[in-house]
Protein backbone atom coordinates (compact mmCIF):
# COMPACT_ATOMS: atom_id res chain seq x y z
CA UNK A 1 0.00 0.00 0.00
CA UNK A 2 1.12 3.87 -0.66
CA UNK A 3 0.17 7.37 -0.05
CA UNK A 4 0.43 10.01 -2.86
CA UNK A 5 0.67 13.44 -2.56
CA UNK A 6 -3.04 13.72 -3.42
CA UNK A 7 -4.23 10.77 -1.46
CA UNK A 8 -2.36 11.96 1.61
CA UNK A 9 -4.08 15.93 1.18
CA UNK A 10 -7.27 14.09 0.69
CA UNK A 11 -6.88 12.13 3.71
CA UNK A 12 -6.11 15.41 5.59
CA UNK A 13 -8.83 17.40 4.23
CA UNK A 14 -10.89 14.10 5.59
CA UNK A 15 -10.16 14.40 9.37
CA UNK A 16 -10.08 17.95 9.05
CA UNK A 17 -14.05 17.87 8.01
CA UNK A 18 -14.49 15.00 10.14
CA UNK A 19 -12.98 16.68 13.41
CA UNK A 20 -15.45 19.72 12.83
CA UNK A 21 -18.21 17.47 12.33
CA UNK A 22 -17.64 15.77 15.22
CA UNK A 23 -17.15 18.74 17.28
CA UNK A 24 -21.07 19.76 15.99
CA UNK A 25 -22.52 16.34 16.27
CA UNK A 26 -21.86 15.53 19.75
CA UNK A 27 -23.32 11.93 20.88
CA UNK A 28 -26.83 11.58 22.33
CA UNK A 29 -25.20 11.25 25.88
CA UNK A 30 -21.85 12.20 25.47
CA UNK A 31 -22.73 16.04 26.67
CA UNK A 32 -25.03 14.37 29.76
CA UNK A 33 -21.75 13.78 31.56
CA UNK A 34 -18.30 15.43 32.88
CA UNK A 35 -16.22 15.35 29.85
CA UNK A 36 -12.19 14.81 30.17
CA UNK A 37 -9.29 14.30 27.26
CA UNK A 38 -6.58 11.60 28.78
CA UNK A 39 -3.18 11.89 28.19
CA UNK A 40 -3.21 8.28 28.21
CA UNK A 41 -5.18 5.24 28.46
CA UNK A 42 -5.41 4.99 32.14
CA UNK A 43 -6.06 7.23 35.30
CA UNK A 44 -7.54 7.68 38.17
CA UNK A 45 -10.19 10.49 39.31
CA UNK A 46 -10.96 10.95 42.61
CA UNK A 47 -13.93 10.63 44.62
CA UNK A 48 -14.73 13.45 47.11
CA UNK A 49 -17.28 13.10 49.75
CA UNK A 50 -19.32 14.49 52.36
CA UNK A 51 -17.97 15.93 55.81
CA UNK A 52 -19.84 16.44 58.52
CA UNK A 53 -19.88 19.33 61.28
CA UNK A 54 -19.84 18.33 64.98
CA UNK A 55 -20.85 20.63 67.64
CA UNK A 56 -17.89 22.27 69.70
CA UNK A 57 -17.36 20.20 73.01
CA UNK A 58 -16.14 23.86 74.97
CA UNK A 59 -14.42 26.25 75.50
CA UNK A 60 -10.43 26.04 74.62
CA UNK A 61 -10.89 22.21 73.49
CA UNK A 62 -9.64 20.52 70.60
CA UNK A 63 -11.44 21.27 67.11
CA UNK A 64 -12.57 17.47 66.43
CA UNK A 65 -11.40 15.96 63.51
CA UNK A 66 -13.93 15.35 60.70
CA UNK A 67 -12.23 13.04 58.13
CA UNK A 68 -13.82 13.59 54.40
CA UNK A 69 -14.76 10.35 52.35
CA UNK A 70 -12.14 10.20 49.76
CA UNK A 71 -11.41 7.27 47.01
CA UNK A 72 -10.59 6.83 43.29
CA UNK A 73 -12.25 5.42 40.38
CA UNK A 74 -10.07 4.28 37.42
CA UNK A 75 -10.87 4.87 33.30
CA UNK A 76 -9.09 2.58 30.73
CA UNK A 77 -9.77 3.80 27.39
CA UNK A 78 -10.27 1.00 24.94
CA UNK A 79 -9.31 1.12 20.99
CA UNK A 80 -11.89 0.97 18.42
CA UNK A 81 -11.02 0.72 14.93
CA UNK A 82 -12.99 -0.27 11.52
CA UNK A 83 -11.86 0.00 7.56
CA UNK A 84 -13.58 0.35 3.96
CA UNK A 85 -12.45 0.58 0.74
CA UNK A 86 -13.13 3.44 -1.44
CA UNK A 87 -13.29 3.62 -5.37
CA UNK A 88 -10.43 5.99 -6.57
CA UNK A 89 -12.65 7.40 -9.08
CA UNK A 90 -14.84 8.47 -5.69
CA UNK A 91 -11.76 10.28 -3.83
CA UNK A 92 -12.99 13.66 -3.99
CA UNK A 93 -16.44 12.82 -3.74
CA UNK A 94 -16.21 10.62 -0.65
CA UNK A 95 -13.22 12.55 0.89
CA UNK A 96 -12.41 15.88 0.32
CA UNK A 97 -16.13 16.79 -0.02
CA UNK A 98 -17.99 18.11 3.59
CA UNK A 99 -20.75 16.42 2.57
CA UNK A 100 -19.33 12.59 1.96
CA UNK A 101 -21.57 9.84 3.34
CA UNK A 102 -18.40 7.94 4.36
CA UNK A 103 -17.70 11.47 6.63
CA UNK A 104 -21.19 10.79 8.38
CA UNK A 105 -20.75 7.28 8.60
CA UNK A 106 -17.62 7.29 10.37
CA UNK A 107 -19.25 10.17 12.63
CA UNK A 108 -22.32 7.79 13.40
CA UNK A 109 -20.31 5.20 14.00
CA UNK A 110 -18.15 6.95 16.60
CA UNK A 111 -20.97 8.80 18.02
CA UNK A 112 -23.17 5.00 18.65
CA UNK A 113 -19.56 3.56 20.26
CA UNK A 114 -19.64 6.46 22.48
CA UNK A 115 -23.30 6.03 23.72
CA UNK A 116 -22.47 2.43 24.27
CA UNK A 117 -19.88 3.04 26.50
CA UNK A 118 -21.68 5.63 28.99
CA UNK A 119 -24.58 3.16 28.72
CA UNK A 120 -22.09 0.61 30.03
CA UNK A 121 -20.22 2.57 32.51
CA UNK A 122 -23.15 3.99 34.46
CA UNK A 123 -25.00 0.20 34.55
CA UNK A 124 -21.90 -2.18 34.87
CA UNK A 125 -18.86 -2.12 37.15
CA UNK A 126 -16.44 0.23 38.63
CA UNK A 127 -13.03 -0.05 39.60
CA UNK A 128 -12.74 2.02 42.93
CA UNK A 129 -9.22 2.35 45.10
CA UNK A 130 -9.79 3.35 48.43
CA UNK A 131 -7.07 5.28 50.76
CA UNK A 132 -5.60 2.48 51.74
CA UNK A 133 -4.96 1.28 48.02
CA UNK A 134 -7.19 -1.30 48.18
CA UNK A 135 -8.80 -1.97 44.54
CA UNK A 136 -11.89 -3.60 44.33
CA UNK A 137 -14.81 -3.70 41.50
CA UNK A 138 -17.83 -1.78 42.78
CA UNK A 139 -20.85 -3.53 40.95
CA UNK A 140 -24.16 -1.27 40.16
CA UNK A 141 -26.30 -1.29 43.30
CA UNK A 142 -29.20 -3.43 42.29
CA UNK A 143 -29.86 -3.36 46.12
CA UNK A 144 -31.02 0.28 46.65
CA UNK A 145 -30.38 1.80 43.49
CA UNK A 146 -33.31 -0.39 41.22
CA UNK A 147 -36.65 -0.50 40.70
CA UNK A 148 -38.16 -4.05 40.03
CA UNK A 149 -40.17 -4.73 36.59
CA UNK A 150 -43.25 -5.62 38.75
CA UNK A 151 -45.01 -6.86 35.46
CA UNK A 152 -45.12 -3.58 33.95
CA UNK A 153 -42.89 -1.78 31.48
CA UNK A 154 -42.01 1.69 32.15
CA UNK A 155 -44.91 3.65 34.02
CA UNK A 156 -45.03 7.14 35.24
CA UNK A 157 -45.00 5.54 38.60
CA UNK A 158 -41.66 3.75 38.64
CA UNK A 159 -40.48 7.14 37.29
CA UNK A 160 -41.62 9.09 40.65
CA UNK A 161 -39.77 6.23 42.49
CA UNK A 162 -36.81 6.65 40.99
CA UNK A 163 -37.10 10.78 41.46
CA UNK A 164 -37.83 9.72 45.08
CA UNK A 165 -34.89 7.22 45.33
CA UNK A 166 -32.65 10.62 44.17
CA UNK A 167 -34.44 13.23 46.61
CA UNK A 168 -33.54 10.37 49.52
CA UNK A 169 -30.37 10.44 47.88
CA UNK A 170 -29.94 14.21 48.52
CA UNK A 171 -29.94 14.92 45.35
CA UNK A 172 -30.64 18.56 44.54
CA UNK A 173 -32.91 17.86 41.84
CA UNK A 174 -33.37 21.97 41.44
CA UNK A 175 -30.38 22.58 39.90
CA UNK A 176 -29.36 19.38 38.37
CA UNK A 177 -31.17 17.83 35.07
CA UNK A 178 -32.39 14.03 35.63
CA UNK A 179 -31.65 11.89 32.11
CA UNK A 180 -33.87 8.74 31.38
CA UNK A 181 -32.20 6.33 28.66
CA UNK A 182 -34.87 4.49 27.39
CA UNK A 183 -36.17 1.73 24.29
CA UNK A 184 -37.85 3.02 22.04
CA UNK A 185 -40.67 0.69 23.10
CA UNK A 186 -41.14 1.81 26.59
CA UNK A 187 -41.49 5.27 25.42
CA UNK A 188 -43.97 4.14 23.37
CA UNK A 189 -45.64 2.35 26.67
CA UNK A 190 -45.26 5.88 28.33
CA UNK A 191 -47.54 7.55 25.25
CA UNK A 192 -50.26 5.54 26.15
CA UNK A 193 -50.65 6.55 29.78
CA UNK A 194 -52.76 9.50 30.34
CA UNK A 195 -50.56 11.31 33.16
CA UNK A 196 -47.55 11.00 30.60
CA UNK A 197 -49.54 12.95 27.92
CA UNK A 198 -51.83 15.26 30.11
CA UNK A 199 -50.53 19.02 30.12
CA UNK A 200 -51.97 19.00 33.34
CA UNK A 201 -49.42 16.96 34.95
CA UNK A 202 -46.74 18.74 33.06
CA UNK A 203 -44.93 21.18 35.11
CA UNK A 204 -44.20 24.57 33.56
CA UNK A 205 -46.17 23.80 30.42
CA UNK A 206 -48.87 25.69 29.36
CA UNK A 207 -48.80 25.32 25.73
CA UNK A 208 -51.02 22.47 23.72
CA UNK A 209 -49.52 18.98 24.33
CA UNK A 210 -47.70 17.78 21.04
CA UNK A 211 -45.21 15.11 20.66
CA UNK A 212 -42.04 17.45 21.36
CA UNK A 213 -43.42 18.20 24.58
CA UNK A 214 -43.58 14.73 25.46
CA UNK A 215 -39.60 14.76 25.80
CA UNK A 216 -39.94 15.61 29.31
CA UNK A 217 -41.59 14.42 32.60
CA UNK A 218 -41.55 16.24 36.54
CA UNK A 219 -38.27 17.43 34.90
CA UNK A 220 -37.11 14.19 33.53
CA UNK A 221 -35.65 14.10 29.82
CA UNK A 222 -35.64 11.41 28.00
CA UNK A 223 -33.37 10.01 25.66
CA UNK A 224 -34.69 7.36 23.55
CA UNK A 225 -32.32 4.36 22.32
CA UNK A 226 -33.34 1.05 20.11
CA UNK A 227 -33.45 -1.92 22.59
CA UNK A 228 -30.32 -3.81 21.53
CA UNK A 229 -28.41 -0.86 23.15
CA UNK A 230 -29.86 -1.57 27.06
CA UNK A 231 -28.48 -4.42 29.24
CA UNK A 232 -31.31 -6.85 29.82
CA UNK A 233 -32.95 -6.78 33.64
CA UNK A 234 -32.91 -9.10 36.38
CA UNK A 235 -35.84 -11.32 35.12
CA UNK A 236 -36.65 -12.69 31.55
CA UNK A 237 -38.08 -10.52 28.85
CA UNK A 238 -37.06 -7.32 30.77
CA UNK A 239 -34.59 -4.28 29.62
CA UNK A 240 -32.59 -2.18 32.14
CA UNK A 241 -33.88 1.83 32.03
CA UNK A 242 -31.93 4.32 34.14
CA UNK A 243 -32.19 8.05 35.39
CA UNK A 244 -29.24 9.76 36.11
CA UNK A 245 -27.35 12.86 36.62
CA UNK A 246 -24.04 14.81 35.45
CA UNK A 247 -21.95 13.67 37.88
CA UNK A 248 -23.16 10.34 38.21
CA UNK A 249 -19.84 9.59 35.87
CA UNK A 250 -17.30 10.67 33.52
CA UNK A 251 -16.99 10.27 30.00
CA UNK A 252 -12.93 9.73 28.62
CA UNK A 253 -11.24 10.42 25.26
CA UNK A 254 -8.18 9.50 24.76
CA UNK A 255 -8.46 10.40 21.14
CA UNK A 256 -11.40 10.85 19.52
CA UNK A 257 -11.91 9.25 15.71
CA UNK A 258 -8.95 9.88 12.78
CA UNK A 259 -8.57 8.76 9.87
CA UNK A 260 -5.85 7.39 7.35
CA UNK A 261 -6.26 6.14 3.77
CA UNK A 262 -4.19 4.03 1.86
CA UNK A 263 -4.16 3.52 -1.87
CA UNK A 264 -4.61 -0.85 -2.52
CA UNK A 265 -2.46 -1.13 -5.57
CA UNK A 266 -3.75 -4.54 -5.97
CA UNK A 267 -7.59 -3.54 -5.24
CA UNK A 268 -6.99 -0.49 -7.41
CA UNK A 269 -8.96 1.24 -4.65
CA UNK A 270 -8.44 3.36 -0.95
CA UNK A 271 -8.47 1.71 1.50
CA UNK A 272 -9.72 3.82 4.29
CA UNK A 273 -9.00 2.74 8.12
CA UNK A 274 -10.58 4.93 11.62
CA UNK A 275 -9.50 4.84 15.23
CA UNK A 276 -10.63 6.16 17.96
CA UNK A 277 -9.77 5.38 22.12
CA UNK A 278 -12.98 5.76 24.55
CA UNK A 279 -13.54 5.18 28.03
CA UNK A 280 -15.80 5.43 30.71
CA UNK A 281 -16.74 4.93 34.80
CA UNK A 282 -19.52 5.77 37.17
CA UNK A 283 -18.61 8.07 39.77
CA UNK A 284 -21.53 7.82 42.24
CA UNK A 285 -23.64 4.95 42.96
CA UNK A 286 -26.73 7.20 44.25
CA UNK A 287 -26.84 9.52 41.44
CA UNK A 288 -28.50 6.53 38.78
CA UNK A 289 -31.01 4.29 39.07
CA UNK A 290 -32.14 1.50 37.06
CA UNK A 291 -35.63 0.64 36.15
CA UNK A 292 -36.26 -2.64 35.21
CA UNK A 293 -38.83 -2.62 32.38
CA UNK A 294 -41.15 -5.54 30.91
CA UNK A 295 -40.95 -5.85 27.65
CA UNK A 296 -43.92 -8.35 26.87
CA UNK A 297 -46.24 -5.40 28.30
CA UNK A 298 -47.89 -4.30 25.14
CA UNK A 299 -48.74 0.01 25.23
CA UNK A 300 -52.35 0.17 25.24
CA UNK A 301 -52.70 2.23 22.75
């Protein structure tokens, strides 16, 4: 394989356009969390928790010694990669031009590896390091932090448990934004319940109900996924729903998708190869929680 003087501008002209399009197309979830760029594959972030104030014992003693909750959690970026072949009579068509399908497919495809991994961070394990050094995997708390199926797929009810699960949590819900990743087919569940659709139960909406408006519930806002994307619940026939926060995790790019292209001289074509290095970890148990949903529980209408 070589690179020509034109192949090699194309191929810079192509991660030009594609790192501008991927700085305008952002991921569905990618913006819902604290954003960092590692300088490599692995580090730790730490964990900073709550102290508490004690009430002075008298006069002249000692101040008392409140010691703050402190760990780590650890990211390890992982490297994606994926290749096509382009004609050579379609160089400047599918390369150099802002518009090229292959641009947008290479965007989509980074963009869908990115939602993948939040979905998986946030739902699946954590690797934690306390202060003694201690490393240990911290599953998701099915025990406190998850609402059963109880037959049902996703109902405006298991949604005011979950905002009740975060306001026991202590989560000040007035200044930070509650996601729900969803199916597609339990939104579709929540379009058939009245209290989902009714204005009335809408808070701060006065205007006619219409399908837009639907995006949000008591401040929830969904974001809708096709099924294969959610891990499948605790019982048969179920997918896993979740509400979170911003800093229920972080999101990790150690670098985000490039491109090189090759000519084939025995293909007579381009062969065009992407990379990209994403990672992810959930940062607080009590800021997401999982709804298990039934997915045999047909929408009534």
């Amino acid at each position: 394989m070589s690179q020509t003087a034109d192949l090699l501008a194309a191929t810079i002209a192509f991660n030009t356009n594609l790192r501008e399009l991927t700085q305008k197309t952002t991921s569905l979830l990618e913006n819902t969390l604290d954003n960092i760029t590692m300088d490599t594959k692995f580090e730790y972030f730490d964990r900073i928790g709550s102290v508490e104030l004690l009430v002075r014992q008298g006069t002249h003693s000692d101040v008392q010694y409140t010691p703050t909750e402190f760990s780590r959690r650890s990211i390890t970026c992982v490297d994606f990669e994926g290749m096509d072949y382009i004609d050579l009579q379609d160089l400047q068509r599918q390369m150099v031009n802002t518009q090229s399908a292959q641009l947008a497919n290479f965007v989509k495809a980074a963009n869908r590896k990115k939602d993948q991994i939040i979905i998986n961070s946030l739902l699946g394990n954590s690797q934690s390091r306390d202060k003694n050094g201690t490393i240990t995997d911290v599953p998701f708390d099915t025990a406190n932090q998850l609402i059963p199926n109880g037959s049902k797929d996703l109902t405006t009810k298991k949604l005011k448990d979950a905002i009740k699960i975060f306001e026991d949590n202590d989560v000040d819900l007035a200044t930070e934004e509650v996601y729900c990743v969803l199916s597609t087919a339990s939104y579709r569940y929540l379009l058939g319940q009245t209290e989902f659709i009714n204005k009335d139960y809408k808070l701060g909406v006065n205007a006619e109900m219409k399908y837009t408006k639907a995006e949000e519930f008591y401040g929830i806002k969904f974001l809708r996924f096709n099924p294969s994307y959610l891990p499948v619940g605790a019982a048969e026939n179920t997918k896993r729903a979740f509400l979170y926060v911003k800093k229920a995790g972080i999101f990790a790019k150690h670098k985000d998708i490039t491109t090189i292209a090759e000519k084939n001289v025995s293909k007579q074509n381009i062969q065009l190869s992407a990379s990209a290095s994403y990672g992810g970890t959930r940062m607080e148990e009590k800021l997401v929680v999982a709804i298990d949903c039934l997915t045999t529980d047909l929408p009534t209408s």
